[in-house]
C-alpha atoms as a PDB file:
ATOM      1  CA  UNK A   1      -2.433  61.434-215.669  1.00  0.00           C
ATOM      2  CA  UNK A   2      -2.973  57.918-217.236  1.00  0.00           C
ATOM      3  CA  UNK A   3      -0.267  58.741-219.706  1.00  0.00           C
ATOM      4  CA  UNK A   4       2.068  58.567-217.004  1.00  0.00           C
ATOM      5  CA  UNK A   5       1.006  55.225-215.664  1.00  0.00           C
ATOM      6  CA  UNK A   6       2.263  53.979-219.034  1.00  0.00           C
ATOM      7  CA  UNK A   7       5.523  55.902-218.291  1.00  0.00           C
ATOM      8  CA  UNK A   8       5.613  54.130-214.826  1.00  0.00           C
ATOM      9  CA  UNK A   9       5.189  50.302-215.637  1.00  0.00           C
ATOM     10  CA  UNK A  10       7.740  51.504-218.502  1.00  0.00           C
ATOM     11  CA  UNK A  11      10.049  53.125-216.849  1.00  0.00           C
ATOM     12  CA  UNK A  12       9.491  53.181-212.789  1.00  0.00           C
ATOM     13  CA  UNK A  13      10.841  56.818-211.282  1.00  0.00           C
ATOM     14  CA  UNK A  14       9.786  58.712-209.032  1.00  0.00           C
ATOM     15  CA  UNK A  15       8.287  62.313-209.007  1.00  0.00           C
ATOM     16  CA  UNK A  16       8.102  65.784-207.199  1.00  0.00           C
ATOM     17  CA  UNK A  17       5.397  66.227-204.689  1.00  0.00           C
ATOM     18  CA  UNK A  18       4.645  69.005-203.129  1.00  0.00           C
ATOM     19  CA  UNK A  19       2.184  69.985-199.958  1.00  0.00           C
ATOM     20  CA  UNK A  20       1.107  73.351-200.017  1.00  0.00           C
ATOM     21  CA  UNK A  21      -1.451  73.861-196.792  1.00  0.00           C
ATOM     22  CA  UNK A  22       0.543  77.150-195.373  1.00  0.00           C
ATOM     23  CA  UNK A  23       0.147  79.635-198.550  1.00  0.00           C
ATOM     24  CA  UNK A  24      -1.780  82.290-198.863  1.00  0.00           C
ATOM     25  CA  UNK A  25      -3.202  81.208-202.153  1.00  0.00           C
ATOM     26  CA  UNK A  26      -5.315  78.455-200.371  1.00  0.00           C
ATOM     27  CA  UNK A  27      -7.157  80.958-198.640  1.00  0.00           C
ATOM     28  CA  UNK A  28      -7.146  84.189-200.084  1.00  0.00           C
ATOM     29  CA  UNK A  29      -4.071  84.208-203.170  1.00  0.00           C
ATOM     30  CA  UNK A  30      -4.083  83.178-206.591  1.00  0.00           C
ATOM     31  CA  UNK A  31      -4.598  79.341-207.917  1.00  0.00           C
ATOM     32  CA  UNK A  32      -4.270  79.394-211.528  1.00  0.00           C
ATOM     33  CA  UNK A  33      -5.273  76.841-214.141  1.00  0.00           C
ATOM     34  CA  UNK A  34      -2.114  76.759-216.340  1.00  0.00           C
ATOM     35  CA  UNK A  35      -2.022  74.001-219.629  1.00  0.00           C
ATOM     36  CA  UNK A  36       1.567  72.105-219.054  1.00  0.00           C
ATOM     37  CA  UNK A  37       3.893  72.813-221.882  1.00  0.00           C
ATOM     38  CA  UNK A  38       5.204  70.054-221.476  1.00  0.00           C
ATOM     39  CA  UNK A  39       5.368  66.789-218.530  1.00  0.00           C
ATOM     40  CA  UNK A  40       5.591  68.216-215.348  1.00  0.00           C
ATOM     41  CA  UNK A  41       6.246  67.534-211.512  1.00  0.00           C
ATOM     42  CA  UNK A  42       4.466  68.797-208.955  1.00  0.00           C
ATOM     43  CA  UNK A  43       6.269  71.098-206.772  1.00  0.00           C
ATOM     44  CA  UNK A  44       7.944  72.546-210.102  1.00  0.00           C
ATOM     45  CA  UNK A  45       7.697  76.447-210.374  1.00  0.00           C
ATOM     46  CA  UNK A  46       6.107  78.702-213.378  1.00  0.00           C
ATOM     47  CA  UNK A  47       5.098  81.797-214.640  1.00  0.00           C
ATOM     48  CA  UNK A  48       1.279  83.041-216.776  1.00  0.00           C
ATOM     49  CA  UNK A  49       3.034  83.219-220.256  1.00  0.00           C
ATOM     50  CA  UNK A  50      -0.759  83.827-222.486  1.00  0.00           C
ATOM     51  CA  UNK A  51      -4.457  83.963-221.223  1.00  0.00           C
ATOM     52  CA  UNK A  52      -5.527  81.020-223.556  1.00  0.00           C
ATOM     53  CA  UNK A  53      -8.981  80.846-222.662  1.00  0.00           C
ATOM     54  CA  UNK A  54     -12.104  80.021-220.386  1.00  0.00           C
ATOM     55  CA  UNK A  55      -9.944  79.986-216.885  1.00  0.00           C
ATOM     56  CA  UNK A  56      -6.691  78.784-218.356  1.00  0.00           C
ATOM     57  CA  UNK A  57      -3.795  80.340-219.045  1.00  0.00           C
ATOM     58  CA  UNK A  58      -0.280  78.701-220.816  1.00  0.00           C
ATOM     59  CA  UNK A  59       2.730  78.635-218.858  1.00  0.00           C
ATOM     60  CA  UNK A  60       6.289  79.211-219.388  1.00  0.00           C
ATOM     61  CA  UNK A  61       9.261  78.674-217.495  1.00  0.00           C
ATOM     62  CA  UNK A  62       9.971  80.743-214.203  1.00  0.00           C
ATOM     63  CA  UNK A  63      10.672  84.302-214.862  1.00  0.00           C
ATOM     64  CA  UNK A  64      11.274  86.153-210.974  1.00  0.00           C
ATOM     65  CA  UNK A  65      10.135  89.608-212.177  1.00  0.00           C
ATOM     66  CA  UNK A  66       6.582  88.044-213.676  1.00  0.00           C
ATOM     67  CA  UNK A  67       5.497  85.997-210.558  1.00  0.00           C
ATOM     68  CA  UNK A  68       6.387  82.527-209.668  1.00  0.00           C
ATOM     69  CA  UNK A  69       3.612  80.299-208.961  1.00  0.00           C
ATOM     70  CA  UNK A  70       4.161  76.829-207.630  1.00  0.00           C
ATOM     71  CA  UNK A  71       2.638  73.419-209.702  1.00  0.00           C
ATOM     72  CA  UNK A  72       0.715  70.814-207.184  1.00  0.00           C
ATOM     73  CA  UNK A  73      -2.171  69.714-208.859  1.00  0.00           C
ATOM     74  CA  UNK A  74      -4.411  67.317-207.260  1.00  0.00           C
ATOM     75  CA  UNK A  75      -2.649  63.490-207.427  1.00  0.00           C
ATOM     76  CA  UNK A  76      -5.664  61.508-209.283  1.00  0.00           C
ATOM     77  CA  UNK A  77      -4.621  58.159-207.962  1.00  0.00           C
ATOM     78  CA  UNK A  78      -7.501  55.714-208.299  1.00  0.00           C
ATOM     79  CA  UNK A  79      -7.999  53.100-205.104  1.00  0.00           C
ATOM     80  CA  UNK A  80      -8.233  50.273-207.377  1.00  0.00           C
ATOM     81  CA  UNK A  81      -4.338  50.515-208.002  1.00  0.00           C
ATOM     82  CA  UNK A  82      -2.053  48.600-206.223  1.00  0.00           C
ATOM     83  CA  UNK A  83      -0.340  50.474-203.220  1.00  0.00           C
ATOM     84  CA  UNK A  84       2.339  50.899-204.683  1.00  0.00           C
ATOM     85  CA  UNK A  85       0.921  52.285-207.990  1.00  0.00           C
ATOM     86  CA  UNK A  86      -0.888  54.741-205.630  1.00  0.00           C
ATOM     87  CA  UNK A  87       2.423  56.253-204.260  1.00  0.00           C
ATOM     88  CA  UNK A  88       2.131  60.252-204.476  1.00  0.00           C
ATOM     89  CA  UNK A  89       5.712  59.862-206.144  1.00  0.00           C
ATOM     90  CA  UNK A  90       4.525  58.120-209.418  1.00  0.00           C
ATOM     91  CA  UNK A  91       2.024  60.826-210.157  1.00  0.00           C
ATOM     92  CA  UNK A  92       3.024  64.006-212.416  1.00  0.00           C
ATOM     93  CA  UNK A  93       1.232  66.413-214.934  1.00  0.00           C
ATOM     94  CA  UNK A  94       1.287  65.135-218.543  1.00  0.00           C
ATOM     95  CA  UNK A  95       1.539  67.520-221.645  1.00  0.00           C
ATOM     96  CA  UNK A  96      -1.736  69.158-222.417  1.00  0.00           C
ATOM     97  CA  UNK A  97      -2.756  68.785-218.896  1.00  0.00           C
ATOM     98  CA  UNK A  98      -4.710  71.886-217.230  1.00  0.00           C
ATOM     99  CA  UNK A  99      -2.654  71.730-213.706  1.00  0.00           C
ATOM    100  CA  UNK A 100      -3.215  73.962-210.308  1.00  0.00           C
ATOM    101  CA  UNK A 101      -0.701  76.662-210.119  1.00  0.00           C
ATOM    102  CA  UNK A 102      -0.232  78.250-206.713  1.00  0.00           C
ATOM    103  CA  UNK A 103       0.975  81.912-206.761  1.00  0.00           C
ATOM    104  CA  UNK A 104       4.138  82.388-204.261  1.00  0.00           C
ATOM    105  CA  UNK A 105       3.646  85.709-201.470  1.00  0.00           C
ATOM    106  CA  UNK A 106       5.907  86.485-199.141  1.00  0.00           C
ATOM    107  CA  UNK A 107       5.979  83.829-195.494  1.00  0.00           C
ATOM    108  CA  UNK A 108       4.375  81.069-198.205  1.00  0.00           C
ATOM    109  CA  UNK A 109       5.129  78.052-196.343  1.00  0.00           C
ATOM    110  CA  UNK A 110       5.360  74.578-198.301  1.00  0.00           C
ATOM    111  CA  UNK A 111       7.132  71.412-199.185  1.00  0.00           C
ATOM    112  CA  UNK A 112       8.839  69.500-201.773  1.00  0.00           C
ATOM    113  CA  UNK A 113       9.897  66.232-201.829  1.00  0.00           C
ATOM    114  CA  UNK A 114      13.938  65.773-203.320  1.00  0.00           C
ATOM    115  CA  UNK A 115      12.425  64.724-206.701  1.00  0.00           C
ATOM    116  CA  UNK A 116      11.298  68.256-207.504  1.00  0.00           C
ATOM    117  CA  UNK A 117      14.359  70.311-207.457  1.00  0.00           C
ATOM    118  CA  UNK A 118      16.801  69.895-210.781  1.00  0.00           C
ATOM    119  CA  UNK A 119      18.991  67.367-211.194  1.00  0.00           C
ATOM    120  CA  UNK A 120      21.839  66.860-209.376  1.00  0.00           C
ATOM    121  CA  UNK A 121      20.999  69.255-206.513  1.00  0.00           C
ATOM    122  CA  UNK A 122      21.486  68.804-202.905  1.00  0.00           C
ATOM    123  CA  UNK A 123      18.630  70.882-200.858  1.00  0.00           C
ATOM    124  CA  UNK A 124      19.571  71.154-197.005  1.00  0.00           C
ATOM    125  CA  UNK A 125      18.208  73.296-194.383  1.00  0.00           C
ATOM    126  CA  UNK A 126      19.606  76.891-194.390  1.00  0.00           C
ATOM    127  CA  UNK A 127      20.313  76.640-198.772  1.00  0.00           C
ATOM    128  CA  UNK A 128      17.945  78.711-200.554  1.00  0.00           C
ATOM    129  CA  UNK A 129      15.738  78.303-204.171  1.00  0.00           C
ATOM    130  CA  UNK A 130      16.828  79.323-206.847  1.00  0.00           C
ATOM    131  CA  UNK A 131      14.347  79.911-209.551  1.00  0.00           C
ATOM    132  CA  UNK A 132      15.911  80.929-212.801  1.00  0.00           C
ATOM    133  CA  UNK A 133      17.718  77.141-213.542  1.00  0.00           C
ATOM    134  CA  UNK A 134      14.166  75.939-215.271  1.00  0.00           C
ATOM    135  CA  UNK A 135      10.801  74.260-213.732  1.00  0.00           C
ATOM    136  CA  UNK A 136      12.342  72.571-211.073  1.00  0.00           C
ATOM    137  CA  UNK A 137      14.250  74.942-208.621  1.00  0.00           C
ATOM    138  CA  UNK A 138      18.052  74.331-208.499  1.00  0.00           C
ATOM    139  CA  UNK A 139      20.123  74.914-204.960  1.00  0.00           C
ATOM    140  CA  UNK A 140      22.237  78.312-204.132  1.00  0.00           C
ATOM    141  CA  UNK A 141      23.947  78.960-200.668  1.00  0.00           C
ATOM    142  CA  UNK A 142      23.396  82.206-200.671  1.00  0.00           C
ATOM    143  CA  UNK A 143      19.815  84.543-201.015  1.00  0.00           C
ATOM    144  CA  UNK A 144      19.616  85.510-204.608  1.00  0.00           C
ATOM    145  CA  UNK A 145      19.939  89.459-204.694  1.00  0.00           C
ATOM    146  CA  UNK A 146      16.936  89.814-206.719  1.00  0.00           C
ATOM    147  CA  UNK A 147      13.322  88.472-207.238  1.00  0.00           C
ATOM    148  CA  UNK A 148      12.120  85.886-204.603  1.00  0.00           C
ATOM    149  CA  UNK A 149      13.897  84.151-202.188  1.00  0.00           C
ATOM    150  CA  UNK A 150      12.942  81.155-200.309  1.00  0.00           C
ATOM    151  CA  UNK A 151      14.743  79.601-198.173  1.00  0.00           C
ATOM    152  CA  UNK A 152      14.641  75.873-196.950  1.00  0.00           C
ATOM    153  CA  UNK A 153      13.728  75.989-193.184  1.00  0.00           C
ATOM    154  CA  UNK A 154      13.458  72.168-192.006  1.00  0.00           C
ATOM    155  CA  UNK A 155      13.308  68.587-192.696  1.00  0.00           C
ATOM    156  CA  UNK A 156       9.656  66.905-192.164  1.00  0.00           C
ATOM    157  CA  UNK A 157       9.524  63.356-190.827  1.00  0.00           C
ATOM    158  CA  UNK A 158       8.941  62.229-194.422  1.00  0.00           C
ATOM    159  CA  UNK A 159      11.361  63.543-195.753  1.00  0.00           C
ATOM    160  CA  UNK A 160      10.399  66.554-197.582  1.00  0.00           C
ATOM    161  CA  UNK A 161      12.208  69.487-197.451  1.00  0.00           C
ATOM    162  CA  UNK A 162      10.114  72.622-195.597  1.00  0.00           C
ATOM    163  CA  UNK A 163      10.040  76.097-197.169  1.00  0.00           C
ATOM    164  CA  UNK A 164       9.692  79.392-196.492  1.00  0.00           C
ATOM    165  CA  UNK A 165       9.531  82.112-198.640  1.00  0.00           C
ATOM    166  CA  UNK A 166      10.831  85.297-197.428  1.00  0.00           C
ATOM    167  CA  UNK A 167      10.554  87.988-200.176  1.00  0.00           C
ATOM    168  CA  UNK A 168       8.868  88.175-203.827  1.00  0.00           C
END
């Protein structure tokens, strides 16, 4: 995390967030400890790749038929940094970082904030996720007609986009 303060007051930009409180994995699922391969959002999507030791496993980018689990790590924001260094949006996962990987089950409910789909996509209610584009989820109008699909359900006051996942 404090290698992406530097990339902040270099270069300000804004990150995914995610807010997982209605998945199963809170409760009773699977929260992995995956090492990024690389910087990473949170509310970005993997799959296990190797067990690499201890608790910790590598990652790899989402492949449907593996399980998809769901990056949203804890946002270590210190107080002493100003408010707007403390923003959720300026926090992401560095390289080498051991981040909090929540598996997806079917009615997972979450949310992502428009900084963690790809590039150049345009979530709205009633589009659906589309996994297979990389770590951030690109935007398809129509279900996919295999592996997961989860569909964007509402709009929260702040602004993120609400999720539902109806199949795995």
């Amino acid at each position: 995390m404090a290698t992406g303060f530097t990339k902040y007051w270099d270069k300000p930009e804004k990150h995914g967030v995610a807010e997982v409180s209605d998945m199963l994995a809170t409760t009773a699922g699977h929260i992995e400890n995956v090492r990024a391969a690389e910087d990473i959002d949170n509310g970005s999507f993997v799959s296990l790749d190797a067990f690499e030791a201890g608790d910790v496993w590598t990652m790899k980018k989402p492949v449907p038929a593996e399980g998809i689990y769901l990056v949203a790590s804890v946002e270590d924001i210190y107080e002493d940094f100003s408010k707007m260094a403390r923003a959720v949006e300026n926090f992401f996962n560095a390289k080498g970082d051991v981040v909090r990987a929540y598996q997806l089950f079917a009615r997972d409910k979450f949310a992502l904030s428009k900084e963690a789909f790809a590039d150049g996509a345009e979530p709205a209610v009633g589009k659906y996720l589309d996994f297979t584009k990389g770590y951030k989820a690109a935007i398809a109008a129509a279900a996919p007609t295999a592996g997961p699909v989860a569909k964007i359900y509402d709009v929260a006051p702040n602004g993120r986009f609400r999720v539902v996942v109806e199949k795995i």
